[in-house]
C-alpha atoms as a PDB file:
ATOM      1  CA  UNK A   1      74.346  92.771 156.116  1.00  0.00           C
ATOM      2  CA  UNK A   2      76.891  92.843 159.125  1.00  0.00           C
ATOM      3  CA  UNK A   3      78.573  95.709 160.103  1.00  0.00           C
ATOM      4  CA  UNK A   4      81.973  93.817 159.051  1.00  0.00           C
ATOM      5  CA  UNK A   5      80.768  93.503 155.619  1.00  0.00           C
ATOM      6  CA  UNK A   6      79.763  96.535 155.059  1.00  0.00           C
ATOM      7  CA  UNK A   7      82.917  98.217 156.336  1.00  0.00           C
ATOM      8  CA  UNK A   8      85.262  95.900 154.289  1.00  0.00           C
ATOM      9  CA  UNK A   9      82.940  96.912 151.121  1.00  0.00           C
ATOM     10  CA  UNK A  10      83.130 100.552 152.469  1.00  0.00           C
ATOM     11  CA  UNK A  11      86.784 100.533 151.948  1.00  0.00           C
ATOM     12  CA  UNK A  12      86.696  97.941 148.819  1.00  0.00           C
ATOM     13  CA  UNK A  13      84.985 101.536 147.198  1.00  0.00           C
ATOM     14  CA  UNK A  14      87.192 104.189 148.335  1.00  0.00           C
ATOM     15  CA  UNK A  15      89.889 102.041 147.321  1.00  0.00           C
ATOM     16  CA  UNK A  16      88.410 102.110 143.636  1.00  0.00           C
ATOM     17  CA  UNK A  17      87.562 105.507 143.707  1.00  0.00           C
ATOM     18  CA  UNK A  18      91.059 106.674 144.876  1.00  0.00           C
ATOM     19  CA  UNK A  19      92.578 104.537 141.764  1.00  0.00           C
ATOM     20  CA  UNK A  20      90.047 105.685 139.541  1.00  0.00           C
ATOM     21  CA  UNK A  21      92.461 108.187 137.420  1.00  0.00           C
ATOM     22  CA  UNK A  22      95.156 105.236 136.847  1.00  0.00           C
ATOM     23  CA  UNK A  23      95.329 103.859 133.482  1.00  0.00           C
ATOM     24  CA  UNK A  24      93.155 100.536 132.688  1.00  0.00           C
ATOM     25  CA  UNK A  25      96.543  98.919 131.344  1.00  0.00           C
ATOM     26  CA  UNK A  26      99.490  99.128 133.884  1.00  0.00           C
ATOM     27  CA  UNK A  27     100.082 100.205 137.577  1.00  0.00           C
ATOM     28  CA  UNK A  28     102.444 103.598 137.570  1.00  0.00           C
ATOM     29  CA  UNK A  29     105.732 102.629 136.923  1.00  0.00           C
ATOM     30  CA  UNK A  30     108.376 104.649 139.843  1.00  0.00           C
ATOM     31  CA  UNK A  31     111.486 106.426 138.926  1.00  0.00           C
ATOM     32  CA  UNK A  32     112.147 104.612 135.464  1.00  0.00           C
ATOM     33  CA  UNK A  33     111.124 106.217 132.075  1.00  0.00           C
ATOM     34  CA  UNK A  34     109.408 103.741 129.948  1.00  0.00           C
ATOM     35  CA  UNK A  35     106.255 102.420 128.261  1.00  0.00           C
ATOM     36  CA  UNK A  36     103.078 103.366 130.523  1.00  0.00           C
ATOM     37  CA  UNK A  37     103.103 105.891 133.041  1.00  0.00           C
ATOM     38  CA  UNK A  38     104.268 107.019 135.991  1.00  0.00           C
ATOM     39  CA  UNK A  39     106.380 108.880 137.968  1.00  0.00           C
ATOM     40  CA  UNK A  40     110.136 110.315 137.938  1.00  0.00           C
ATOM     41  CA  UNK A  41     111.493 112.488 140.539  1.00  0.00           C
ATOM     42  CA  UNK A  42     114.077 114.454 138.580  1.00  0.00           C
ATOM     43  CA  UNK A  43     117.156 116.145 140.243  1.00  0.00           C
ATOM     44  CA  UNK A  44     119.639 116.623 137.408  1.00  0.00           C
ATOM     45  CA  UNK A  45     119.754 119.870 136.594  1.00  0.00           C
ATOM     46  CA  UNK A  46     122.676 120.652 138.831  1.00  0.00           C
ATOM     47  CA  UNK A  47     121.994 124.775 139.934  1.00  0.00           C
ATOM     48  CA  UNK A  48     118.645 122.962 140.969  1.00  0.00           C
ATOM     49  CA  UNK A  49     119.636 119.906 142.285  1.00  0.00           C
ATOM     50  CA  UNK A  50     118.552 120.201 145.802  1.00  0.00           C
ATOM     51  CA  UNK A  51     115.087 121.190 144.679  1.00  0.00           C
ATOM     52  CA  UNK A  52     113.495 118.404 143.133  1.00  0.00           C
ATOM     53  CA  UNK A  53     110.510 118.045 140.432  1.00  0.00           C
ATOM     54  CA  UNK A  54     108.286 115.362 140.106  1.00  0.00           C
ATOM     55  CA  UNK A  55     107.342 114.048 136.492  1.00  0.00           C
ATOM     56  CA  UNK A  56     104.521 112.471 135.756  1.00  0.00           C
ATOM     57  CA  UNK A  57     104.959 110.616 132.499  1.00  0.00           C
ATOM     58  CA  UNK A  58     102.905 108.576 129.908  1.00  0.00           C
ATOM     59  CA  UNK A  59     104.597 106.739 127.208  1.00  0.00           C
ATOM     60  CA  UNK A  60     102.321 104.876 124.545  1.00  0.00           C
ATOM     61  CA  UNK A  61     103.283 102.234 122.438  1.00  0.00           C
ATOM     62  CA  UNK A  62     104.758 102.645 119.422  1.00  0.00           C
ATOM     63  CA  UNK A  63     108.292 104.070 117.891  1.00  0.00           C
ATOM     64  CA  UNK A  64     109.127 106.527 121.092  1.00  0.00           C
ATOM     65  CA  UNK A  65     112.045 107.444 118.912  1.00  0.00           C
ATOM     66  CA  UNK A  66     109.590 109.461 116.729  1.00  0.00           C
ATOM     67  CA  UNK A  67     107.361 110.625 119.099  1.00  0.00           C
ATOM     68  CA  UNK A  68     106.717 114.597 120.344  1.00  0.00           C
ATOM     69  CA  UNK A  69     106.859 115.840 123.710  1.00  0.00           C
ATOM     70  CA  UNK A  70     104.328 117.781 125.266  1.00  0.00           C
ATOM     71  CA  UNK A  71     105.298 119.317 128.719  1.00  0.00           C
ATOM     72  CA  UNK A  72     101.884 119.814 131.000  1.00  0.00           C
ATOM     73  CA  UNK A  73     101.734 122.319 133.910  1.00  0.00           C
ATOM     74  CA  UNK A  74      99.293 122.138 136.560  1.00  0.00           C
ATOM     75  CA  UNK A  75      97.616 124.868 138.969  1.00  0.00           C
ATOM     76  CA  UNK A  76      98.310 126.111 142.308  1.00  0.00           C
ATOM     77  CA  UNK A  77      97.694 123.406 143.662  1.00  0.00           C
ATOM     78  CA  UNK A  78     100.294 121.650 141.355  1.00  0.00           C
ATOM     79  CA  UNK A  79      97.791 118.194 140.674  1.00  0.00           C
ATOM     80  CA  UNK A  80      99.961 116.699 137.874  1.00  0.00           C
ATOM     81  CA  UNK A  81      98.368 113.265 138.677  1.00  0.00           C
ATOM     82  CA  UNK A  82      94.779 115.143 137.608  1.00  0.00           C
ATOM     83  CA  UNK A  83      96.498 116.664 134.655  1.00  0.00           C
ATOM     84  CA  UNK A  84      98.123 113.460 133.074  1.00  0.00           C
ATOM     85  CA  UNK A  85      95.333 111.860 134.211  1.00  0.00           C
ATOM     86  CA  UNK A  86      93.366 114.084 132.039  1.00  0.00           C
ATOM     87  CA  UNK A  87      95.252 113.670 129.051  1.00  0.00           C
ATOM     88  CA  UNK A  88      95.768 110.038 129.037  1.00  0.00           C
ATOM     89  CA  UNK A  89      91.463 110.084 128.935  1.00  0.00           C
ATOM     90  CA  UNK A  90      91.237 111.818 126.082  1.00  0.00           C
ATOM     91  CA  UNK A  91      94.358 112.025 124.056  1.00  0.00           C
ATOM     92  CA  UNK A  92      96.101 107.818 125.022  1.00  0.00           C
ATOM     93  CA  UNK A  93      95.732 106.685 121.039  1.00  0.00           C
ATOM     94  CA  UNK A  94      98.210 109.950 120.392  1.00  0.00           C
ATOM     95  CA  UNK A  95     101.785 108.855 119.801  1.00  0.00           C
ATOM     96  CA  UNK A  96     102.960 111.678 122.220  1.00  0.00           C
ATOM     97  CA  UNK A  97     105.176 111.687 125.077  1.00  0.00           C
ATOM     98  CA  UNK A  98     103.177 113.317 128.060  1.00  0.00           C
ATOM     99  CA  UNK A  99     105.066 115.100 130.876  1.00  0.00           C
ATOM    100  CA  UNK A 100     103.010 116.498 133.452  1.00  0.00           C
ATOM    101  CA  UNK A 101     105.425 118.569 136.114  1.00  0.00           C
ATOM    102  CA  UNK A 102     104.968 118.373 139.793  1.00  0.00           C
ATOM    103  CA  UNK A 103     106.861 121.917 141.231  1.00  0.00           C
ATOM    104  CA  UNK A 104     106.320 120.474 144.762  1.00  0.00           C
ATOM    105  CA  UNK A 105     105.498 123.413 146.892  1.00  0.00           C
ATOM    106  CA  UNK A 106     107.810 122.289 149.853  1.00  0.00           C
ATOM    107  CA  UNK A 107     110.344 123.652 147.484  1.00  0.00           C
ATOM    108  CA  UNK A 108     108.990 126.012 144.932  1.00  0.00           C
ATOM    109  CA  UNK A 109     106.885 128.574 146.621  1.00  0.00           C
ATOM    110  CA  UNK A 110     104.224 130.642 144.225  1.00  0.00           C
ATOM    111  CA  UNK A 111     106.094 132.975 143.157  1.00  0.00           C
ATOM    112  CA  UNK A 112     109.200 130.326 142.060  1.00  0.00           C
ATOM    113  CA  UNK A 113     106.218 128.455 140.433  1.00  0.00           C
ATOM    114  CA  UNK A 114     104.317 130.911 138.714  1.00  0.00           C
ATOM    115  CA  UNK A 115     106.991 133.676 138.110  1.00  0.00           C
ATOM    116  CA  UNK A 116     109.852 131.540 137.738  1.00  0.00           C
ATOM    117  CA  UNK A 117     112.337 132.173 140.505  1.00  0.00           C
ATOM    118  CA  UNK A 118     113.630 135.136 138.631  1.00  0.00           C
ATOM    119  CA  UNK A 119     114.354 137.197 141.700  1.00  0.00           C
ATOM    120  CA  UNK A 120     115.101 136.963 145.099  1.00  0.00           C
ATOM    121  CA  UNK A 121     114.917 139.843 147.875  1.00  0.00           C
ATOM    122  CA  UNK A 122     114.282 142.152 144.612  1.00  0.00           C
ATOM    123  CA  UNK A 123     117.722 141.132 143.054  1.00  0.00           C
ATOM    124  CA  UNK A 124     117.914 139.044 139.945  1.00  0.00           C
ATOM    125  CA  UNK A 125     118.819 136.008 140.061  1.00  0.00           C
ATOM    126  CA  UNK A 126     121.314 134.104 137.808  1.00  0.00           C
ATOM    127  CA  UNK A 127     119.226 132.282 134.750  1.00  0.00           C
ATOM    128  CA  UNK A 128     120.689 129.361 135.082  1.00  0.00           C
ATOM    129  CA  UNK A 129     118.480 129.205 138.940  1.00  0.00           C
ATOM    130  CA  UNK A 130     115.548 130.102 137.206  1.00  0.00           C
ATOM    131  CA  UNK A 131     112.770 127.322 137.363  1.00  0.00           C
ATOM    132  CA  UNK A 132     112.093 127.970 133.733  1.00  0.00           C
ATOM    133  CA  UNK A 133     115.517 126.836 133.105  1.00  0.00           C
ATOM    134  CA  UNK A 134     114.971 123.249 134.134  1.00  0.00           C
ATOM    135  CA  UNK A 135     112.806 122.635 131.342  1.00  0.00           C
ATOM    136  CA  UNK A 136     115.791 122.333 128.540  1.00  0.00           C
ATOM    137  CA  UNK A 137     117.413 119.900 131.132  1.00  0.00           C
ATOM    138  CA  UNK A 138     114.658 117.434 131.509  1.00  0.00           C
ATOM    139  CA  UNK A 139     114.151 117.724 127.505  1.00  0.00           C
ATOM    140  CA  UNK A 140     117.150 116.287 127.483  1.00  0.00           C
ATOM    141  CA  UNK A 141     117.133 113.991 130.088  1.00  0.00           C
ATOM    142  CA  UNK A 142     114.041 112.583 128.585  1.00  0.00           C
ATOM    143  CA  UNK A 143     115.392 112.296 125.068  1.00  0.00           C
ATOM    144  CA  UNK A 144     118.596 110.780 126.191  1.00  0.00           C
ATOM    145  CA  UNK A 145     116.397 107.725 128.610  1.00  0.00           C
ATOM    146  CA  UNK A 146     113.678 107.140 125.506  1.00  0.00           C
ATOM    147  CA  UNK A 147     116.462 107.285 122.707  1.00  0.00           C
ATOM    148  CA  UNK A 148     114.046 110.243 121.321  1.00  0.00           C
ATOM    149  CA  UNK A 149     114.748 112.447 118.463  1.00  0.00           C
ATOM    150  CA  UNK A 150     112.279 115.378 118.973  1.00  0.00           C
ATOM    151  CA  UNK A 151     114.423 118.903 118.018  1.00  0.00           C
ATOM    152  CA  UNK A 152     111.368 120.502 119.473  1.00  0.00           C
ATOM    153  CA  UNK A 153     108.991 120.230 122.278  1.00  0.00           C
ATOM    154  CA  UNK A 154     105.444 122.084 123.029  1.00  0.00           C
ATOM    155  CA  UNK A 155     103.771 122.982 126.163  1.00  0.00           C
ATOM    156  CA  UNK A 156     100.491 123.389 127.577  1.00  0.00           C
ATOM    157  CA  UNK A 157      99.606 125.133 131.407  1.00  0.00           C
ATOM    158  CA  UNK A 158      96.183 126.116 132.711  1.00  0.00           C
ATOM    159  CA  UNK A 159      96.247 128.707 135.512  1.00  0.00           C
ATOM    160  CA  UNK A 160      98.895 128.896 137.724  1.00  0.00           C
ATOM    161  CA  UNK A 161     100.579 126.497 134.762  1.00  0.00           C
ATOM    162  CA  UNK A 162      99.362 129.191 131.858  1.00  0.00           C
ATOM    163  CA  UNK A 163     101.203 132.040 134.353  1.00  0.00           C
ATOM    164  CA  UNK A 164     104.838 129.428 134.247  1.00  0.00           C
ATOM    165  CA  UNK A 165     104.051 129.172 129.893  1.00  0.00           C
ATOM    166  CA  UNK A 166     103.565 132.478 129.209  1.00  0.00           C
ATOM    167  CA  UNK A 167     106.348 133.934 131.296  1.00  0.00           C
ATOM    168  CA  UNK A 168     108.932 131.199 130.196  1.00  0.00           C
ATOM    169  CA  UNK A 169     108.268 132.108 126.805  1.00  0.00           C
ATOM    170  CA  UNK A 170     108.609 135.714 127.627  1.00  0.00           C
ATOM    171  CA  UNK A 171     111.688 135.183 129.300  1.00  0.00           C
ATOM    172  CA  UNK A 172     113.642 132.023 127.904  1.00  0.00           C
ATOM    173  CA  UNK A 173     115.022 133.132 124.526  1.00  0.00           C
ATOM    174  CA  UNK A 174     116.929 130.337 122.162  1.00  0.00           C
ATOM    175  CA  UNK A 175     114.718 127.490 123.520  1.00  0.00           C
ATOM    176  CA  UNK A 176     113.640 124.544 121.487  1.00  0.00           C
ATOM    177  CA  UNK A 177     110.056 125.094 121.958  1.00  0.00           C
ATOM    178  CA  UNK A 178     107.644 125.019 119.218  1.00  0.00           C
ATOM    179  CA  UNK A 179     103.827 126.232 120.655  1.00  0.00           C
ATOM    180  CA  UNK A 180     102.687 126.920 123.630  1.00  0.00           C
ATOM    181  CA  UNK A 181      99.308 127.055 125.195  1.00  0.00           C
ATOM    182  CA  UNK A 182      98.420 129.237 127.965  1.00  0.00           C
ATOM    183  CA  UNK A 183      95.191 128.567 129.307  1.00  0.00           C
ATOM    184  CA  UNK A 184      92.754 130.837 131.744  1.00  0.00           C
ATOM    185  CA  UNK A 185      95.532 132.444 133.475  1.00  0.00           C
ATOM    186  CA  UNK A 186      94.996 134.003 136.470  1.00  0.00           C
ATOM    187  CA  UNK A 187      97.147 137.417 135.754  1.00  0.00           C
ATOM    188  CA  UNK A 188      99.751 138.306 133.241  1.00  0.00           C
ATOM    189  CA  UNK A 189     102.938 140.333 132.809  1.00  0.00           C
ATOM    190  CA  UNK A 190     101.700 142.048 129.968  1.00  0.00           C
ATOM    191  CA  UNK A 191     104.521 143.196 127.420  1.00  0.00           C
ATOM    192  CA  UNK A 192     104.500 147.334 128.722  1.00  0.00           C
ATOM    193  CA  UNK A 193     108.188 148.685 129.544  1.00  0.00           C
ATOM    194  CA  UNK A 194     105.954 151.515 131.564  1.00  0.00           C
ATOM    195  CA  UNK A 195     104.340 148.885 133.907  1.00  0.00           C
ATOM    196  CA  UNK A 196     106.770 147.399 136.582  1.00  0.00           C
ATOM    197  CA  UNK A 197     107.574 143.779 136.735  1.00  0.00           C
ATOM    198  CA  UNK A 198     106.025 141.020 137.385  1.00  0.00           C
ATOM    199  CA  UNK A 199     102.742 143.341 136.111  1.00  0.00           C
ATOM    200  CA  UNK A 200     105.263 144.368 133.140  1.00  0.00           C
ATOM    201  CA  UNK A 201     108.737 144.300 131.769  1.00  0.00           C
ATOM    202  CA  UNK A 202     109.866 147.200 133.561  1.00  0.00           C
ATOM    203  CA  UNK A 203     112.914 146.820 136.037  1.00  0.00           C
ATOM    204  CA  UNK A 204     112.886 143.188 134.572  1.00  0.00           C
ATOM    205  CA  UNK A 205     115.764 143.391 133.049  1.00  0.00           C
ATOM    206  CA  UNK A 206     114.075 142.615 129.581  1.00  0.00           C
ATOM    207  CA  UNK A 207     112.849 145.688 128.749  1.00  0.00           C
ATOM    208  CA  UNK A 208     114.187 145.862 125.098  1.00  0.00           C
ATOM    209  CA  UNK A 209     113.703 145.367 121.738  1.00  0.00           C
ATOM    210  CA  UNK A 210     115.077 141.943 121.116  1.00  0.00           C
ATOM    211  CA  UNK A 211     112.765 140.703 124.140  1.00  0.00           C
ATOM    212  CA  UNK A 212     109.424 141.939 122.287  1.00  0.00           C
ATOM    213  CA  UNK A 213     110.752 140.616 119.203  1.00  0.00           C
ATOM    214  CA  UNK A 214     111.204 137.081 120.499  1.00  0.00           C
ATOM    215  CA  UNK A 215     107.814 137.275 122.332  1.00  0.00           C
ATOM    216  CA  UNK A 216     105.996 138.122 119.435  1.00  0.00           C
ATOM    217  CA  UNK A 217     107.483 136.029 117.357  1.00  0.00           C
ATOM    218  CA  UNK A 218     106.534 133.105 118.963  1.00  0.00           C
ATOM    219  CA  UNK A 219     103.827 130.512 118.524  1.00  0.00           C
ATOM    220  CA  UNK A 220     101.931 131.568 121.774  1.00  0.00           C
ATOM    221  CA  UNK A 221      98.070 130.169 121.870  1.00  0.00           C
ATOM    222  CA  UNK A 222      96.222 132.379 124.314  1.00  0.00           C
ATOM    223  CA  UNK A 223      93.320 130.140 125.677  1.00  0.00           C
ATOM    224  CA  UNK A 224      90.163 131.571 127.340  1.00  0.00           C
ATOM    225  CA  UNK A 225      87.291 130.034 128.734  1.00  0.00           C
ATOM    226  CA  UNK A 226      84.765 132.314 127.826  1.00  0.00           C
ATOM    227  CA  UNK A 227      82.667 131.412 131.186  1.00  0.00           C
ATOM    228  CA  UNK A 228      85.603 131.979 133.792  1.00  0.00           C
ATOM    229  CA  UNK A 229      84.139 135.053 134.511  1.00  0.00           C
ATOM    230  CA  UNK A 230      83.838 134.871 138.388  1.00  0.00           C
ATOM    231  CA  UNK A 231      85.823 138.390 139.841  1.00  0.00           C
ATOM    232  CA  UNK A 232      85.385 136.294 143.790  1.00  0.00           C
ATOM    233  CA  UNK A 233      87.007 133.470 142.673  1.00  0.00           C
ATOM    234  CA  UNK A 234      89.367 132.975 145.937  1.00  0.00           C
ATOM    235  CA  UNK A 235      92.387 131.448 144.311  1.00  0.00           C
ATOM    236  CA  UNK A 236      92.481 134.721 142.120  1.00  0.00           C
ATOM    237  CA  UNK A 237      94.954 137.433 142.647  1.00  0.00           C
ATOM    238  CA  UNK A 238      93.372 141.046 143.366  1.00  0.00           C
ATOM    239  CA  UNK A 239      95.892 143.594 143.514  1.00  0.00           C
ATOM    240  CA  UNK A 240      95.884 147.314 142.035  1.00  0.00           C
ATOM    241  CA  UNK A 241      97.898 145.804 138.941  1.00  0.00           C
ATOM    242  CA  UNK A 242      96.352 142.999 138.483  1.00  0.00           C
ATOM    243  CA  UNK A 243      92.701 144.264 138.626  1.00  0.00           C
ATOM    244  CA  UNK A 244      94.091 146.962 136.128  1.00  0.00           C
ATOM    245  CA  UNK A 245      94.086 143.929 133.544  1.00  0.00           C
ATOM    246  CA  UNK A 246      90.456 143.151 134.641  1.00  0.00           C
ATOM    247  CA  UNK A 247      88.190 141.858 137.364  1.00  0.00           C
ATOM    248  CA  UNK A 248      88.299 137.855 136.527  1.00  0.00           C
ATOM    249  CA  UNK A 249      90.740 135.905 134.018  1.00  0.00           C
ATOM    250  CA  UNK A 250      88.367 136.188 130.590  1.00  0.00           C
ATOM    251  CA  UNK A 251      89.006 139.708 131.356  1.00  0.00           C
ATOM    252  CA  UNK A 252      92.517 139.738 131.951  1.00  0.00           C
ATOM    253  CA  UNK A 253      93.475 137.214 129.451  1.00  0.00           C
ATOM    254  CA  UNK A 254      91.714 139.859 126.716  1.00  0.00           C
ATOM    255  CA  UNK A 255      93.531 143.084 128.633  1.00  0.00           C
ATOM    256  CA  UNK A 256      96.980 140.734 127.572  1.00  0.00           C
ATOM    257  CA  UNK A 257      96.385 139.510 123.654  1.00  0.00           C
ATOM    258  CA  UNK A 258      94.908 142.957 122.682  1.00  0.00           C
ATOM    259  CA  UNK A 259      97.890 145.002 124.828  1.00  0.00           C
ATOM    260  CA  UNK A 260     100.483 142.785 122.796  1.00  0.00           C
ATOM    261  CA  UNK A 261      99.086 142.672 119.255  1.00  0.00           C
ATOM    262  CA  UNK A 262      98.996 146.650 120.175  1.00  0.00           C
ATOM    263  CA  UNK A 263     102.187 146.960 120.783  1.00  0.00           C
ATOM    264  CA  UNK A 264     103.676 144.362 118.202  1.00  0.00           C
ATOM    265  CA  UNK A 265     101.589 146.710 115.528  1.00  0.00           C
ATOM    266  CA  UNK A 266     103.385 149.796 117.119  1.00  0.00           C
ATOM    267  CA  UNK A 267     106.436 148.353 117.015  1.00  0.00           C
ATOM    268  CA  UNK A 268     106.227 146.710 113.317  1.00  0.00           C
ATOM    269  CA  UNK A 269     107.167 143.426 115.040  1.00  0.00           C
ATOM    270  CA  UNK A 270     105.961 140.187 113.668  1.00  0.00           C
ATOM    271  CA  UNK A 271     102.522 138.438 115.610  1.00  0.00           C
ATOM    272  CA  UNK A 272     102.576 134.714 115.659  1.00  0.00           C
ATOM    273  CA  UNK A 273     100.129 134.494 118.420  1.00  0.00           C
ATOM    274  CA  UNK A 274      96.926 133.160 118.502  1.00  0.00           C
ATOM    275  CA  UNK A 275      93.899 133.523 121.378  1.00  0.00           C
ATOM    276  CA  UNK A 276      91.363 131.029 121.087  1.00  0.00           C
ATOM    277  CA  UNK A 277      87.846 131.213 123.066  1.00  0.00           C
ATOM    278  CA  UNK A 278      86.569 128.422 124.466  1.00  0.00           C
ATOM    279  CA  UNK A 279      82.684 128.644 124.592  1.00  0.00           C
ATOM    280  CA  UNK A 280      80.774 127.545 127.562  1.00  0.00           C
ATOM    281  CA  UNK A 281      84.041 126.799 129.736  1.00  0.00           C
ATOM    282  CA  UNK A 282      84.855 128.255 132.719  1.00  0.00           C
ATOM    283  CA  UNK A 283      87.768 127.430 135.236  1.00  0.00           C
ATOM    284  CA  UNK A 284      88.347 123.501 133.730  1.00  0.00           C
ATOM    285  CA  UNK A 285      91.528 122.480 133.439  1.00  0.00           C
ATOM    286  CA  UNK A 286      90.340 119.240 131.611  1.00  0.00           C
ATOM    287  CA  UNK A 287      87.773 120.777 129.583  1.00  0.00           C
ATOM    288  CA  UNK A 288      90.332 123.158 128.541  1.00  0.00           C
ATOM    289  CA  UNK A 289      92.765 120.473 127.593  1.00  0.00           C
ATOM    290  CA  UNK A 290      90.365 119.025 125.460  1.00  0.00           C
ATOM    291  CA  UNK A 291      89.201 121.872 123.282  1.00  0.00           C
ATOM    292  CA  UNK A 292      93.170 123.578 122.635  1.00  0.00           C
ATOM    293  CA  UNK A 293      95.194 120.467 122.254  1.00  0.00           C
ATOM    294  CA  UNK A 294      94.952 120.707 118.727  1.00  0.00           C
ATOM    295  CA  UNK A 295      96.892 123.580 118.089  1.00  0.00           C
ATOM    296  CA  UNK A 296      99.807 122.237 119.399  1.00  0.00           C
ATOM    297  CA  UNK A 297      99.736 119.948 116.284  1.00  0.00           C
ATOM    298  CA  UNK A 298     101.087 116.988 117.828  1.00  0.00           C
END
């Protein structure tokens, strides 16, 4: 074999390989909701308008009108191409609307990822700048382009994605989500008024009754992978506080169900929450996909 041949069937392969996640029946489809998948780069949500967010979408055939809506968030690294990628493998003959979203980090550091842009220079910020707060707007925005009639919508993040679910619902009261899954995250602010924010709700600004109330209250799924055990993981936060929850996120994601159903019990609140172990996972996004999309009933 010439060395021409072999390069063109060198880069014949890597051309496969770097397609391999794209669905078998249609190339992505670019800024235009619709049948398949793709990609949207949304920038309605005016107090956010200069900071856009990538969606990555897949639409199955079938009655959209009728279909739920599942938002997906991704890790640090914000991969919502692996993520929808994931889902379309193992969940495309579900009549679900799939919205993995891309917080690009040229706009939304870490901290506006993960803990939602809810200060600034240790003020509080208005909500309506939160990040959580764009999530009603593109519900809407995707219901009002598909013709959809969900009233609710659920949500599923792994890691950095399980820090964005669990805070939102900690944070975002009156929203028209359903469950939630928060999957092998990597720290938590634990419901304690005694343990400052982001660690806890103290000096959040939701420090009260009403705020545990709506927390407990609602259809949380605590996901752990009962193997991501690994305390030198180097994506994993080790700080005073956050070590004080545990030494790796099996730990820490324990340290946060037991704290809360404590407190809920202490404070006669209704607990709608669930925590599910996943057995013989460790840090998988996909795997962990796979084994909690269930409870979101969809």
């Amino acid at each position: 074999m010439n060395l021409k041949i072999s390069i063109l069937l060198l880069l014949f392969g890597f051309t496969l390989a770097s397609c391999e996640w794209k669905s078998d029946e249609d190339d992505p489809v670019l800024n235009q909701l619709g049948t398949g998948h793709g990609i949207v780069t949304y920038t309605g949500y005016t107090p956010l308008k200069d900071k856009p967010i990538d969606i990555h979408f897949y639409i199955p055939e079938g009655d959209i009108k009728k279909m739920p809506i599942v938002f997906i968030l991704p890790g640090t690294t914000r991969n919502a191409n692996d993520y929808l990628a994931a889902w379309m493998k193992h969940f495309d003959d579900r009549k679900v609307i799939a919205l993995a979203l891309e917080f690009p980090s040229a706009y939304y550091s870490t901290s506006e990822y993960i803990e939602g842009n809810m200060f600034k220079n240790n003020k509080a910020l208005p909500e309506e700048q939160w990040s959580y707060s764009v999530i009603e707007a593109i519900f809407d925005y995707v219901k009002e382009e598909t013709d959809n009639q969900s009233t609710l919508y659920s949500m599923f993040g792994h890691s950095a994605g399980a820090q964005f679910v669990h805070r939102f619902v900690t944070f975002k009261q009156n929203m028209r989500l359903d469950k939630a899954i928060a999957a092998n995250s990597g720290w938590y602010t634990v419901p304690d008024t005694q343990i400052e924010y982001p660690y806890g709700l103290k000096n959040s600004g939701f420090s009260d009754k009403p705020t545990l109330t709506h927390l407990f209250s609602s259809n949380l799924i605590v996901a752990l992978g009962d193997k991501d055990t690994d305390p030198n993981d180097s994506s994993l936060r080790h700080t005073p506080e956050a070590d004080a929850q545990g030494l790796y996120r099996y730990a820490r994601g324990e340290y946060y169900y037991i704290q809360s159903q404590q407190t809920s019990q202490t404070n006669s609140m209704i607990f709608n929450w669930k925590k599910v172990i996943v057995k013989g996972v460790a840090h998988d996004f996909e795997a962990m996909m796979v084994e909690t999309a269930d409870y979101l009933s969809l």
